[in-house]
C-alpha atoms as a PDB file:
ATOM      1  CA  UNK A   1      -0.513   5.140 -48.280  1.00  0.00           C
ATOM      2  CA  UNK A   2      -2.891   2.159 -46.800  1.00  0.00           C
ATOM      3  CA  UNK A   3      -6.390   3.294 -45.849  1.00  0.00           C
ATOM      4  CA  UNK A   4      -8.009   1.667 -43.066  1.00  0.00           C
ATOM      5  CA  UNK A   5     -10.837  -0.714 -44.280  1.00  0.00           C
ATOM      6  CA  UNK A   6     -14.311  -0.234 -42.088  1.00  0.00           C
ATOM      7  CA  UNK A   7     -13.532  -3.067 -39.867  1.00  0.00           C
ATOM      8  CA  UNK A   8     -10.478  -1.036 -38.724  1.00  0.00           C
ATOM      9  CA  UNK A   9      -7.656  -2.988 -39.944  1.00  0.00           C
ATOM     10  CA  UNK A  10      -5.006  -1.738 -42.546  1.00  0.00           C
ATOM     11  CA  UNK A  11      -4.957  -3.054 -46.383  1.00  0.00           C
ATOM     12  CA  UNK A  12      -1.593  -4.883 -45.899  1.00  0.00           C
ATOM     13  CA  UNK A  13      -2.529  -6.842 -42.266  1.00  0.00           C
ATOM     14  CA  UNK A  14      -1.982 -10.138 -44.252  1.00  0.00           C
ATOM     15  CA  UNK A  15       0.301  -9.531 -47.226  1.00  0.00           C
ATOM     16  CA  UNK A  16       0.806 -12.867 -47.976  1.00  0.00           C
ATOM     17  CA  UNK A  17      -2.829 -13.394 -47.988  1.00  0.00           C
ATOM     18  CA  UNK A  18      -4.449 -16.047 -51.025  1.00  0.00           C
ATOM     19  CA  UNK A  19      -7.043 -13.270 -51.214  1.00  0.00           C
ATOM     20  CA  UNK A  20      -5.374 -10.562 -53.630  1.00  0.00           C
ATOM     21  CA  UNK A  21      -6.901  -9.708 -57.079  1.00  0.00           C
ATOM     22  CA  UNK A  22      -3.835 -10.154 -58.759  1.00  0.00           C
ATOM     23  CA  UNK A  23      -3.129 -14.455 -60.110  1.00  0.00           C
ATOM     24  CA  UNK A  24       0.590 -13.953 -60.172  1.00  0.00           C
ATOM     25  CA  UNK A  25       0.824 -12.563 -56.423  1.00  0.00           C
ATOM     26  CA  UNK A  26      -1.445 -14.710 -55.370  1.00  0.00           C
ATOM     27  CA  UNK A  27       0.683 -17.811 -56.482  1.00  0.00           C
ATOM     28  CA  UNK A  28       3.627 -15.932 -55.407  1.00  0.00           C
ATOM     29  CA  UNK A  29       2.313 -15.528 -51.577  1.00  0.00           C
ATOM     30  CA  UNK A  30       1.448 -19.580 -51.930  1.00  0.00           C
ATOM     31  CA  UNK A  31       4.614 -20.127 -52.521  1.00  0.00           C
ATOM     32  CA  UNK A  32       6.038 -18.112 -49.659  1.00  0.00           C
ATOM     33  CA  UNK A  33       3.459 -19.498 -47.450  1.00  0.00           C
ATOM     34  CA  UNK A  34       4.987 -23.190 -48.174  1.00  0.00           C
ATOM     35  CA  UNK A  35       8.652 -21.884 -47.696  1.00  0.00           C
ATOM     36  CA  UNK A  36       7.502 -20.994 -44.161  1.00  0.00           C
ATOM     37  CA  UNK A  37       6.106 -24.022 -43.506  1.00  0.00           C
ATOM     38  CA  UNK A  38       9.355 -25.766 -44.554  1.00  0.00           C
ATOM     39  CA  UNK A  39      10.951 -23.291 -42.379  1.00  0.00           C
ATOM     40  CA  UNK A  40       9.096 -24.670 -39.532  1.00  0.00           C
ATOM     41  CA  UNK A  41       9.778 -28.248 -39.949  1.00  0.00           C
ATOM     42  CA  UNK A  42      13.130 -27.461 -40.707  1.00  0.00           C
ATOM     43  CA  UNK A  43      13.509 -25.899 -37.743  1.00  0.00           C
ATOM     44  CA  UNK A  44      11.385 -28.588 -35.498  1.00  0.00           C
ATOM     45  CA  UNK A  45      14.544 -31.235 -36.986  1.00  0.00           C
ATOM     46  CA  UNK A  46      17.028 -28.879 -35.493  1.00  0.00           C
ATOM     47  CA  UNK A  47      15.159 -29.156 -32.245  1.00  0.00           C
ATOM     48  CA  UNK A  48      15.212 -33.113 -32.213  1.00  0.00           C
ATOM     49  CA  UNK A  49      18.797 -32.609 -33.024  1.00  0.00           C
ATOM     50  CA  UNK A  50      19.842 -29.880 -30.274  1.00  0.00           C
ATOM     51  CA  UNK A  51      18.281 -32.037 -27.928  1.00  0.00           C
ATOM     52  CA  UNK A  52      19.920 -35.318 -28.908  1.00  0.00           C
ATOM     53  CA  UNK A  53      22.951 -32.928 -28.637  1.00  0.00           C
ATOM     54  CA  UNK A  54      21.947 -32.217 -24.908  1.00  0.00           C
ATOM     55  CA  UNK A  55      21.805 -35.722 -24.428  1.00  0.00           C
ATOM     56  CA  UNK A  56      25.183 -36.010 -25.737  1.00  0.00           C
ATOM     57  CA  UNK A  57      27.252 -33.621 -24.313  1.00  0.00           C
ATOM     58  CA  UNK A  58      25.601 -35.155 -20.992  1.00  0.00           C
ATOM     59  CA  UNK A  59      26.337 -38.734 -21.382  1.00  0.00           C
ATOM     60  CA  UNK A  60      30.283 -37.464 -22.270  1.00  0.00           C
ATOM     61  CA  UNK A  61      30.396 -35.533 -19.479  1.00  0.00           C
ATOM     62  CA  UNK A  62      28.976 -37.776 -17.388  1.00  0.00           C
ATOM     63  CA  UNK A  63      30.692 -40.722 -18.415  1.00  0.00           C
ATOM     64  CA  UNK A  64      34.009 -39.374 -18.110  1.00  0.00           C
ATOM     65  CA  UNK A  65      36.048 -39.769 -14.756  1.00  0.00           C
ATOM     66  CA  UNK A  66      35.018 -38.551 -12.045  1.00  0.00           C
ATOM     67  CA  UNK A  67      32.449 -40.744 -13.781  1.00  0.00           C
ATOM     68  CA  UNK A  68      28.046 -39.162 -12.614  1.00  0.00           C
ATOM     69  CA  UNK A  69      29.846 -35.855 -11.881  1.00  0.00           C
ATOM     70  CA  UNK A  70      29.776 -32.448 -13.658  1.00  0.00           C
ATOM     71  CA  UNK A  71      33.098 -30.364 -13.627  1.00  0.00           C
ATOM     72  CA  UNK A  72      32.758 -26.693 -14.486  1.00  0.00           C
ATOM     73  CA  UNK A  73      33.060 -26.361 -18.388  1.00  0.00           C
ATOM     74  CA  UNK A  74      30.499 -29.877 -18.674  1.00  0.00           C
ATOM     75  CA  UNK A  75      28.423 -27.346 -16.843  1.00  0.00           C
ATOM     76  CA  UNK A  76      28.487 -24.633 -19.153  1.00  0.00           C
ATOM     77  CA  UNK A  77      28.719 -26.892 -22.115  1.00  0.00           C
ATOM     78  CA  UNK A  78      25.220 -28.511 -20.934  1.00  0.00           C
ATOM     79  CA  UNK A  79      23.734 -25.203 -20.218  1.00  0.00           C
ATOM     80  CA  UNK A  80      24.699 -23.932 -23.393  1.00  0.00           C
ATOM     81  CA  UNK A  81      22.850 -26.524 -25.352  1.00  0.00           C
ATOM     82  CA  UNK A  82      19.994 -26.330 -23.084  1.00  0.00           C
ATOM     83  CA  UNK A  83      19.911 -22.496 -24.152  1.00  0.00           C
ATOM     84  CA  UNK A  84      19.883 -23.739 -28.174  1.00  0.00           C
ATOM     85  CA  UNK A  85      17.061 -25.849 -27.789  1.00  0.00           C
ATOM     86  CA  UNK A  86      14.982 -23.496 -25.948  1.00  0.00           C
ATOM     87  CA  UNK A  87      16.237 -20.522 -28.875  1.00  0.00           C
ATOM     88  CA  UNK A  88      15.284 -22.895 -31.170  1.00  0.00           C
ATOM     89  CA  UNK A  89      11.847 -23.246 -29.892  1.00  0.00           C
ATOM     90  CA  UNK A  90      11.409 -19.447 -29.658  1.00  0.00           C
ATOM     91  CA  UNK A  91      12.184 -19.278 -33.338  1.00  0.00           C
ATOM     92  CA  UNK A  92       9.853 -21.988 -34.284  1.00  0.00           C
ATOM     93  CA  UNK A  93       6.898 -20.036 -32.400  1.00  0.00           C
ATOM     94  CA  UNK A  94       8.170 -17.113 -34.486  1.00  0.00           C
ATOM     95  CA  UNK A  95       7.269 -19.232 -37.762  1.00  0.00           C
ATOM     96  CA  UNK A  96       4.354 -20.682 -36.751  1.00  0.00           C
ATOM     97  CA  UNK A  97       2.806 -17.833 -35.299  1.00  0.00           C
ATOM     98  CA  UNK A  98       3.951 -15.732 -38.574  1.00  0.00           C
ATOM     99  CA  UNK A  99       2.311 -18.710 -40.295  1.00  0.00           C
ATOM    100  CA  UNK A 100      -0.915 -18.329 -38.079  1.00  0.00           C
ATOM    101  CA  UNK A 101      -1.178 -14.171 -38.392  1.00  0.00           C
ATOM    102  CA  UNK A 102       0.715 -13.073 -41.185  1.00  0.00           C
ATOM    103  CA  UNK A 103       2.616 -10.524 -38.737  1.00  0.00           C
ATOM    104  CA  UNK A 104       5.557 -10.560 -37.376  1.00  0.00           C
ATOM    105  CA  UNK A 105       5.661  -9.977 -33.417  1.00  0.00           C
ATOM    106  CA  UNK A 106       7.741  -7.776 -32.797  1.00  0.00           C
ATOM    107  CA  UNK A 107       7.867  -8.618 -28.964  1.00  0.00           C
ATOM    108  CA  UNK A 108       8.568 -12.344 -29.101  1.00  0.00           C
ATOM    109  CA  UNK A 109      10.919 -11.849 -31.932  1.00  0.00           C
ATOM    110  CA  UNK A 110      12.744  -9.131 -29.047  1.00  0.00           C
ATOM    111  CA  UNK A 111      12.453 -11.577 -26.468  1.00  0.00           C
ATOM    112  CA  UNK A 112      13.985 -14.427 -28.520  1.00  0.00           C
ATOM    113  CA  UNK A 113      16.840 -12.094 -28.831  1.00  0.00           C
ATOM    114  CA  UNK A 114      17.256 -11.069 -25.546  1.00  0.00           C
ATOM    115  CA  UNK A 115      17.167 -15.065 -25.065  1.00  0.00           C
ATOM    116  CA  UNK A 116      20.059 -16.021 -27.367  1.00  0.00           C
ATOM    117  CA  UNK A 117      22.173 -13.252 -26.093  1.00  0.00           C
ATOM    118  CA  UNK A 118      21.530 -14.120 -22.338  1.00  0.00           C
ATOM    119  CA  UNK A 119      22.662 -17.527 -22.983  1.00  0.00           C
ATOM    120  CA  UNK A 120      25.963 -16.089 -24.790  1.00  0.00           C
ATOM    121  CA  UNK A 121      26.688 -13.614 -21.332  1.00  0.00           C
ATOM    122  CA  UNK A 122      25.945 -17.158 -19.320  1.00  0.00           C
ATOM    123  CA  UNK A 123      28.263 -19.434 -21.175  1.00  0.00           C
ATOM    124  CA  UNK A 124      31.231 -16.724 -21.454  1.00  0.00           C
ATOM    125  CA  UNK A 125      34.638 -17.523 -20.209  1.00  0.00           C
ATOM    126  CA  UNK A 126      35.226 -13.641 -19.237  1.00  0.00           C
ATOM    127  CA  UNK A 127      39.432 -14.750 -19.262  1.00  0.00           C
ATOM    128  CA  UNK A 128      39.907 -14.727 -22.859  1.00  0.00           C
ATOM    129  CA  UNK A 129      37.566 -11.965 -23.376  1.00  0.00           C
ATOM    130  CA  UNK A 130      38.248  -8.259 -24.638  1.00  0.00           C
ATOM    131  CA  UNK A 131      36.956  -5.476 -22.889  1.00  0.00           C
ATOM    132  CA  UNK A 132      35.636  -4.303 -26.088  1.00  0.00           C
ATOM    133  CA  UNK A 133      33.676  -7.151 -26.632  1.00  0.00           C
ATOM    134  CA  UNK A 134      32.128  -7.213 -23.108  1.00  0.00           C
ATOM    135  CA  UNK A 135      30.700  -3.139 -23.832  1.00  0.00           C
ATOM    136  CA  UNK A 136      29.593  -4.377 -27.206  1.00  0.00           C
ATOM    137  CA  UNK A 137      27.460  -7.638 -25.671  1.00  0.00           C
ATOM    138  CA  UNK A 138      26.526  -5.015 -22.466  1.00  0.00           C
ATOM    139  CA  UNK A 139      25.376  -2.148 -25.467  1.00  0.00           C
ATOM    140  CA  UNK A 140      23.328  -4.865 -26.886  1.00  0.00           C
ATOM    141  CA  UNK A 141      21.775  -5.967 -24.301  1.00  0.00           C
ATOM    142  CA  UNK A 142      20.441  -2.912 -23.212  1.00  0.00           C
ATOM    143  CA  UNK A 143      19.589  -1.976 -26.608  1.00  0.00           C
ATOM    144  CA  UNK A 144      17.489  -5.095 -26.861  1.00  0.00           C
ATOM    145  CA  UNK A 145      16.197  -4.953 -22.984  1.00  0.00           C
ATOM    146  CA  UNK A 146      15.279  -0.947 -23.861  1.00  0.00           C
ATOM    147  CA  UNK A 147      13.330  -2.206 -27.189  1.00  0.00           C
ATOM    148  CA  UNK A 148      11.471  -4.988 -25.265  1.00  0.00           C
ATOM    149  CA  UNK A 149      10.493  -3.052 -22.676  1.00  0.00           C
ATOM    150  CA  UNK A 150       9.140  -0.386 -25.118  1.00  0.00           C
ATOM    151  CA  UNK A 151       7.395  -2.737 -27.064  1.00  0.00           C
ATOM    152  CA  UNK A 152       6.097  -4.477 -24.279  1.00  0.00           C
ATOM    153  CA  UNK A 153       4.784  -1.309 -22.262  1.00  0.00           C
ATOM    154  CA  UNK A 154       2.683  -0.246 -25.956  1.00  0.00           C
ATOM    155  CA  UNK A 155      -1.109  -0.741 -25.007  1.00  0.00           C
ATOM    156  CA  UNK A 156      -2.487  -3.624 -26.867  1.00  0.00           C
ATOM    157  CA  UNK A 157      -4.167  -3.096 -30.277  1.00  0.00           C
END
């Protein structure tokens, strides 16, 4: 069991700390700490690359006759990659703040979720859909809208 230390804050608030007795997991939580960094520039390519895919999927659907006009699906296909760029970005705050605090917040990490499954419900096409699958995405996103809401309404530590 963790005992609070006299400032207040638990043994284990930054487990991947360089500052543990032990050589071995202290090389250990450098090496972790690089793997998230990778993670984030990783993740910062997929961004340039999401967005050079918005670009895309607007010059096709642009370009095509009725050429500077939008039909339905170029709509939702545009939207859609709109939505992955700005999940992608939520996910690279996630790293980088991880990378920053050494915790993982739980509300962003909620709201990121809530994010990519909004952007599923907006780009569905509900006439090839099962009405199973409709109560599972609903379930979810009430689960997930319950959790944030609960997570969000906790007093700040």
């Amino acid at each position: 069991m963790n005992m609070p230390e006299e400032n207040g804050s638990s043994l284990h608030d930054d487990h991947l700390s360089e500052k543990h007795d032990d050589p071995l997991i202290r090389g250990l939580h450098r090496v972790i700490r690089q793997a998230i960094r990778l993670l984030a520039v990783l993740m910062t390519m997929v961004i340039l690359w999401c967005v050079a895919d918005v670009v895309l999927e607007l010059y096709k659907g642009l370009s095509s006759p009725p050429v500077l006009l939008l039909d339905l699906n170029d709509i939702f296909v545009v939207f859609a990659a709109f939505l992955a760029v700005l999940i992608a970005i939520e996910i690279l705050v996630n790293i980088t703040l991880y990378l920053r605090d050494d915790v993982i917040h739980v509300q962003l990490v909620v709201a990121t979720a809530l994010m990519a499954i909004a952007r599923k419900v907006i780009v569905l096409d509900l006439s090839t859909l099962q009405a199973e699958y409709l109560y599972g995405m609903a379930a979810i996103l009430l689960a997930l809208g319950v959790t944030y809401w609960l997570v969000s309404s906790q007093p700040k530590k």
